[in-house]
Protein backbone atom coordinates (compact mmCIF):
# COMPACT_ATOMS: atom_id res chain seq x y z
CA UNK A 1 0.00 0.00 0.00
CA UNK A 2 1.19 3.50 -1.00
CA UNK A 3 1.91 5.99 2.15
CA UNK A 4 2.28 9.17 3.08
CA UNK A 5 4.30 10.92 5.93
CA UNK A 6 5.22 14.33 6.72
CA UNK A 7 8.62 15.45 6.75
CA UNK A 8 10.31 18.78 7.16
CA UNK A 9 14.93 3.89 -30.31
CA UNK A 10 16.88 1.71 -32.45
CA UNK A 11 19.03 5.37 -33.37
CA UNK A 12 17.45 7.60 -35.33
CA UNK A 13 17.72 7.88 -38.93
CA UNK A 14 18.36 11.59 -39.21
CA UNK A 15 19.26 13.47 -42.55
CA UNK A 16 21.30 17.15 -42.72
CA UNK A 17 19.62 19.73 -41.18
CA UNK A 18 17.36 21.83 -43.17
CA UNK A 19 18.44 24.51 -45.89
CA UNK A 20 17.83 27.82 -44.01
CA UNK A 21 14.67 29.14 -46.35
CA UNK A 22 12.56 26.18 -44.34
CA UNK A 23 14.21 26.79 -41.30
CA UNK A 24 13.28 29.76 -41.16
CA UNK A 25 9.43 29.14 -42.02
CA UNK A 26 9.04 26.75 -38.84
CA UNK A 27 10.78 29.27 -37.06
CA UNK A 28 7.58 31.93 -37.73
CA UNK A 29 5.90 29.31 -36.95
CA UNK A 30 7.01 28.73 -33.47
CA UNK A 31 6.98 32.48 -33.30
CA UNK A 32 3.08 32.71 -33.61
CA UNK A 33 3.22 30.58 -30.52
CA UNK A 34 0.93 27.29 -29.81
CA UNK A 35 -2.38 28.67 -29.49
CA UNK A 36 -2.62 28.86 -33.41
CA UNK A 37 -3.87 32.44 -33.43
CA UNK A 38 -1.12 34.04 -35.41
CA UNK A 39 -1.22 34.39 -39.28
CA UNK A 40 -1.29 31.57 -40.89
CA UNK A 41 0.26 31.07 -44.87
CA UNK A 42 -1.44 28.46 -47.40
CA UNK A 43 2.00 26.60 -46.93
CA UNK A 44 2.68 26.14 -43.54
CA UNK A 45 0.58 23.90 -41.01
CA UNK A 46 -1.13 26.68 -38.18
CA UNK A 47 1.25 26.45 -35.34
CA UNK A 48 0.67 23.90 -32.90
CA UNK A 49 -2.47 23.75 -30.14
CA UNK A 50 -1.45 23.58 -27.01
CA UNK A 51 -2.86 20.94 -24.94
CA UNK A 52 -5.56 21.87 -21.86
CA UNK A 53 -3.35 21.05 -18.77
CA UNK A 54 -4.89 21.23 -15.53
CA UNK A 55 -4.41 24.15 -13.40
CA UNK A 56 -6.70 25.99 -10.43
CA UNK A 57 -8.07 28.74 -11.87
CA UNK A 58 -8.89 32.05 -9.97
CA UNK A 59 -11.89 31.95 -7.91
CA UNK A 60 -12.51 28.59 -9.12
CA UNK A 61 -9.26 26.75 -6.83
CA UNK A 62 -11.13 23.85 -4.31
CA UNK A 63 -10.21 25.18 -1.28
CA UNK A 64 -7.69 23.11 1.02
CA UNK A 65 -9.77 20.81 3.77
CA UNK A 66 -8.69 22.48 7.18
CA UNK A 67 -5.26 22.10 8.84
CA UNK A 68 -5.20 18.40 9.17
CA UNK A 69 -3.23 16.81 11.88
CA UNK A 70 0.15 15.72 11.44
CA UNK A 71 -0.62 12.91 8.82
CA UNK A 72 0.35 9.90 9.45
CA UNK A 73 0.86 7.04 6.65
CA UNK A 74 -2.03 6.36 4.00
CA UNK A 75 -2.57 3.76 1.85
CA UNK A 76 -2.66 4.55 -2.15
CA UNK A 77 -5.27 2.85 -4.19
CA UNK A 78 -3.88 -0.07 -5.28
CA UNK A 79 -0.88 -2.14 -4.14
CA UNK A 80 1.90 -1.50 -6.44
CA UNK A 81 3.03 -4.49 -8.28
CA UNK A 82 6.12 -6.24 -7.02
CA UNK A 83 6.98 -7.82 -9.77
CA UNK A 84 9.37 -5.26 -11.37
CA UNK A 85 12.76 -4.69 -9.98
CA UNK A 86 13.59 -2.61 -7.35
CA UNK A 87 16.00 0.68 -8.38
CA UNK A 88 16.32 2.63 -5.41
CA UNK A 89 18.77 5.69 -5.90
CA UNK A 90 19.50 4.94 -9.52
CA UNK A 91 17.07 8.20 -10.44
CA UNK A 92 16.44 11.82 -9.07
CA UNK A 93 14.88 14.52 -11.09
CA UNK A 94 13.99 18.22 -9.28
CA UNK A 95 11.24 20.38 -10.83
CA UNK A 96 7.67 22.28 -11.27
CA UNK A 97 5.11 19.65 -10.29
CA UNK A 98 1.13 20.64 -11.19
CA UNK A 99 -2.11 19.07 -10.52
CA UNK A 100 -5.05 17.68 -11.88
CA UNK A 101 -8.40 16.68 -11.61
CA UNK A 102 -11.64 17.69 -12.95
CA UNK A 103 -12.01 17.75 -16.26
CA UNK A 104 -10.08 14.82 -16.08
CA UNK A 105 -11.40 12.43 -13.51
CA UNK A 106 -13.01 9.43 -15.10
CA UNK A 107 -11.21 9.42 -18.25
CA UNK A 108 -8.92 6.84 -19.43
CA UNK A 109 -5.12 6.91 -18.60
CA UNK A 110 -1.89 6.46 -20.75
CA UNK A 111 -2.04 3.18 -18.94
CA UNK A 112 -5.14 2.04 -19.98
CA UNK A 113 -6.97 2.12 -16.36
CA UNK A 114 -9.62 4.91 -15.32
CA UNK A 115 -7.82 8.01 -13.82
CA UNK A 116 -9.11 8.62 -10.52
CA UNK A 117 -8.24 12.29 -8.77
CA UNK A 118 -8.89 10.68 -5.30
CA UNK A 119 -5.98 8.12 -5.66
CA UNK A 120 -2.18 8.45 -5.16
CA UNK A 121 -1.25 8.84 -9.46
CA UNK A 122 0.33 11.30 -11.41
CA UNK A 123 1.79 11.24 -15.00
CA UNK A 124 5.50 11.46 -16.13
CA UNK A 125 7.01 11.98 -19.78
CA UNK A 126 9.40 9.23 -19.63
CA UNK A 127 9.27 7.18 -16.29
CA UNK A 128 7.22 3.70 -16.88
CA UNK A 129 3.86 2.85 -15.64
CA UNK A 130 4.24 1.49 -12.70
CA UNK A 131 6.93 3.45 -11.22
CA UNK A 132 6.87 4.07 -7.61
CA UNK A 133 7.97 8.10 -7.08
CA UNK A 134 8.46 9.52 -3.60
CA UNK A 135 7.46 12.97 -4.30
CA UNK A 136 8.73 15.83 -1.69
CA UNK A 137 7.22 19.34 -1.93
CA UNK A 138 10.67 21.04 -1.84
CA UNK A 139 8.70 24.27 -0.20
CA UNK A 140 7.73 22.58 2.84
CA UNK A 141 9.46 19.15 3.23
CA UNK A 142 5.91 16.66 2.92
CA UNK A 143 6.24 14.07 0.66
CA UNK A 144 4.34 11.27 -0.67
CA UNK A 145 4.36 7.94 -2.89
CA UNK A 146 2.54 7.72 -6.65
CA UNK A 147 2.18 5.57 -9.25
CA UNK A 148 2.84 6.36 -12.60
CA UNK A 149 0.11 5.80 -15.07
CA UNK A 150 -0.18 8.57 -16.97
CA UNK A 151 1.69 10.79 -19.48
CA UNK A 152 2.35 14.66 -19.09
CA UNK A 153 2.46 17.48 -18.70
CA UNK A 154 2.83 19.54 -21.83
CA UNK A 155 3.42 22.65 -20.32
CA UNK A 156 6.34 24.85 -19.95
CA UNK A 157 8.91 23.35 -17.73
CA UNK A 158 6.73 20.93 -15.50
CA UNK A 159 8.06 17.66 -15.33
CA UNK A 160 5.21 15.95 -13.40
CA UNK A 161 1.27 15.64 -13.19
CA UNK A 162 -0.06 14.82 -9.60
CA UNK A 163 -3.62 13.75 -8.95
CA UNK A 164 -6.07 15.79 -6.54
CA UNK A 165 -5.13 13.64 -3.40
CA UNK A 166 -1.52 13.79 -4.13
CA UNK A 167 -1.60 17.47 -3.89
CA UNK A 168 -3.58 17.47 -0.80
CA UNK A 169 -1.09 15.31 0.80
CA UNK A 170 1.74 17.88 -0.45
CA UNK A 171 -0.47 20.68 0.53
CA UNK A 172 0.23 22.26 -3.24
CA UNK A 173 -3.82 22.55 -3.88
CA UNK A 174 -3.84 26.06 -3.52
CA UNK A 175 -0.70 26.95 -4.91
CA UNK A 176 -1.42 24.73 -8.13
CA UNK A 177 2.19 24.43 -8.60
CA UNK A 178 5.30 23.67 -6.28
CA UNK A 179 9.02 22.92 -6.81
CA UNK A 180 9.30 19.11 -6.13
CA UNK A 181 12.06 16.77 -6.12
CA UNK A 182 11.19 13.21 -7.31
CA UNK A 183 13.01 9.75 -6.48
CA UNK A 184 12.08 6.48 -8.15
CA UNK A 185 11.74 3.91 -5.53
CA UNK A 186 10.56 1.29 -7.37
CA UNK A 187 10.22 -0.12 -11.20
CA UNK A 188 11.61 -0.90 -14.07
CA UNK A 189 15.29 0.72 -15.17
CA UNK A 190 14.20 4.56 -16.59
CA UNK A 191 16.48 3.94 -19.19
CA UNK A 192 15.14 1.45 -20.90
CA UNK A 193 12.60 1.19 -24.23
CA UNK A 194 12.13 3.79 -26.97
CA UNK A 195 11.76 7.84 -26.65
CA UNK A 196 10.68 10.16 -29.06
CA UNK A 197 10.24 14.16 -28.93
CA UNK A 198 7.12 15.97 -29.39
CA UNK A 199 6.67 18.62 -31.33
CA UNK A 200 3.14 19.86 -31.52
CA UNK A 201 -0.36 19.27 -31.43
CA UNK A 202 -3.21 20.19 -33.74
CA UNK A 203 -7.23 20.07 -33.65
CA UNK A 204 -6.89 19.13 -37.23
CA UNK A 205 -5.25 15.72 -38.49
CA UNK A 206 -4.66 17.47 -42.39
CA UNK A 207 -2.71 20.28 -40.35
CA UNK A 208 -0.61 17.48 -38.93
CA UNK A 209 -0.29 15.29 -42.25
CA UNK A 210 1.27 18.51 -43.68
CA UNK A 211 3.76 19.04 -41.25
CA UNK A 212 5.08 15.28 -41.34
CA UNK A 213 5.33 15.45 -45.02
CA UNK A 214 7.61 18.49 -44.67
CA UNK A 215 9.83 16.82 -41.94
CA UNK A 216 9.74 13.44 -43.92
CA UNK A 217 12.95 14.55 -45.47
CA UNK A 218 14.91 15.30 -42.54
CA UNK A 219 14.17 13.64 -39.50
CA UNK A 220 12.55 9.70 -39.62
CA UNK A 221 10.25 8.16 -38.19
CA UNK A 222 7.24 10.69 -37.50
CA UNK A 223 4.45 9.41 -35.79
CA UNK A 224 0.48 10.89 -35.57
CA UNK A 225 -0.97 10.22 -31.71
CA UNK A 226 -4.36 10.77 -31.18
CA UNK A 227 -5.47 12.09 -28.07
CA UNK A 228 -8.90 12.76 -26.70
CA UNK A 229 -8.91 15.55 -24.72
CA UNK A 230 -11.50 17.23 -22.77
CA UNK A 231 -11.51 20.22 -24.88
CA UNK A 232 -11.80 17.97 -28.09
CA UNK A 233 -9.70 16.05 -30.14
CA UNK A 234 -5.99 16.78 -31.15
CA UNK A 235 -3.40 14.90 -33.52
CA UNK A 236 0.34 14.88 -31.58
CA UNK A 237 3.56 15.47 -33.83
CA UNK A 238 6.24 12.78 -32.76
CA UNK A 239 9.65 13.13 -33.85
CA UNK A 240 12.44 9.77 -34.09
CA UNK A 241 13.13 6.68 -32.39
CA UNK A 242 15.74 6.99 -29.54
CA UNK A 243 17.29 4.25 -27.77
CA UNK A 244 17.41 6.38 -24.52
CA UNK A 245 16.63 9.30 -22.98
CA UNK A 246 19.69 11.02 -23.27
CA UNK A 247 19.08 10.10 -27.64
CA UNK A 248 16.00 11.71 -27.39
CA UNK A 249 17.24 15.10 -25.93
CA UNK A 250 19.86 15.36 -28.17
CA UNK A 251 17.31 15.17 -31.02
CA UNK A 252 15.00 17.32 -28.78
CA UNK A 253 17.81 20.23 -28.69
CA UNK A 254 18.61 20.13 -32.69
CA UNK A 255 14.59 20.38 -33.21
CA UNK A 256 14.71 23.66 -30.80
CA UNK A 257 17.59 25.34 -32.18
CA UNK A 258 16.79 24.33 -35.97
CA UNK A 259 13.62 25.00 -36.84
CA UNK A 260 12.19 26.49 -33.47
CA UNK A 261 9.81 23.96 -32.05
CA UNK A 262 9.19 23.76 -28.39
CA UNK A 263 9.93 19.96 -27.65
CA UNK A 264 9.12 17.46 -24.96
CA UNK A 265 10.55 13.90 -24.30
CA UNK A 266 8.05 10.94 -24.33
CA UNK A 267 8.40 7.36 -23.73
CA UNK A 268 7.35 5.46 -26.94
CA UNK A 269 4.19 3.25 -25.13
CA UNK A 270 2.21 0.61 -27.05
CA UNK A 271 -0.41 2.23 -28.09
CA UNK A 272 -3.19 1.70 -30.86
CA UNK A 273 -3.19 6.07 -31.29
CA UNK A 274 0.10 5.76 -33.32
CA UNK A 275 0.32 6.09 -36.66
CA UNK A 276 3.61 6.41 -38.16
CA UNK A 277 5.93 7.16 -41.62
């Protein structure tokens, strides 16, 4: 049972960089930023949607349940599965975590299972599902233990998701954010499968055909995800097939500095929402 406590791909196939003309062109692109608001030319995809990610809005923010007492250990939902090795110590990673919960509650997971906000989850780019994470609220020393099971976020520099309870147990609801530091306790090795590095999403599959076809040239494979989101349905740009994290953010940094994309890391999961050239 999870607790909480208080205390204080094969390599990528990658051709020469683009001639500077169509460097330039995803560059404006970038420039009219992901909302897809800016001007857009008969040649060049509108510039990526970005994703709803969940974050307490101004008058709207549940309000925290009164000062509990000192908590003492709860169990998570489910019993984490035992059957992957242990890898204490073997990863760290410090950052922005968010929350989320409504619109979100009751809809399916990366995983597969039904994401419930009451339950000790939260979603991670690249860590498996099924990691264990102690999770410490670097702003006030609480911590707590998730499972992975979803994917995200896609915003900015957050580099994990928590689930409703999991901020109540950091005390974070209010705040929406806080700086965390994360520690895999349990799991399969991080550095194992198949990455890739996102580069948009769009509320129109043809807008996403077109910018794979321009890419084709340069940078191999490209996948299509779909995702069903809240706010509708979007088509995710994926870029290569690294053999490790490290891969992935190599490719990640040419995309940036190149042709101006902003670029996450994901784990390549099975998935049927893949569809790929």
């Amino acid at each position: 049972m999870l607790e909480v406590r208080e205390r204080k791909p094969q390599p990528l196939k990658l051709r020469p960089s683009l001639s500077w003309p169509l460097a330039l062109v995803f560059v404006v692109l970038a420039a009219t930023g992901c909302s897809g608001r800016g001007p857009i030319t008969n040649r060049v995809p509108p510039a990526p949607q970005t994703e709803p990610e969940p974050s307490p809005q101004p008058g709207t923010t549940p309000q925290p349940p009164a000062k509990p007492n000192p908590p003492t250990r709860t169990a998570a939902s489910a019993t984490p599965t035992r059957s992957a090795p242990f890898v204490p110590g073997i990863y760290v990673e410090q950052g922005t975590a968010s929350w989320y919960g409504v619109p979100f509650n009751g809809r399916r997971a990366a995983n597969g299972e039904i994401f419930d906000m009451n339950t000790l989850v939260a979603a991670h780019r690249t860590l498996p599902f099924g990691s264990i994470l102690r999770v410490t609220n670097l702003n006030n020393g609480r911590d707590v233990e998730v499972r992975v099971i979803d994917r995200g976020p896609f915003v900015g520099d957050r580099v994990l998701d928590l689930a409703r309870a999991a901020a109540v147990s950091l005390d974070m609801l209010g705040t929406g954010t806080a700086p965390v530091r994360i520690e895999l306790l349990s799991g399969p090795s991080p550095a194992g499968g198949e990455f890739t590095v996102q580069i948009g999403a769009f509320a129109e599959r043809a807008n996403a055909e077109q910018l794979r076809e321009r890419l084709l040239t340069h940078y191999q494979p490209i996948f299509i995800q779909d995702y069903d989101a809240p706010t509708g349905h979007f088509y995710r740009v994926r870029v290569g097939r690294a053999p490790s994290p490290d891969a992935a953010q190599q490719l990640a940094s040419q995309l940036r500095a190149s042709d101006g994309f902003q670029t996450f890391v994901i784990r390549l999961d099975q998935s049927n929402g893949l569809s790929m050239k």
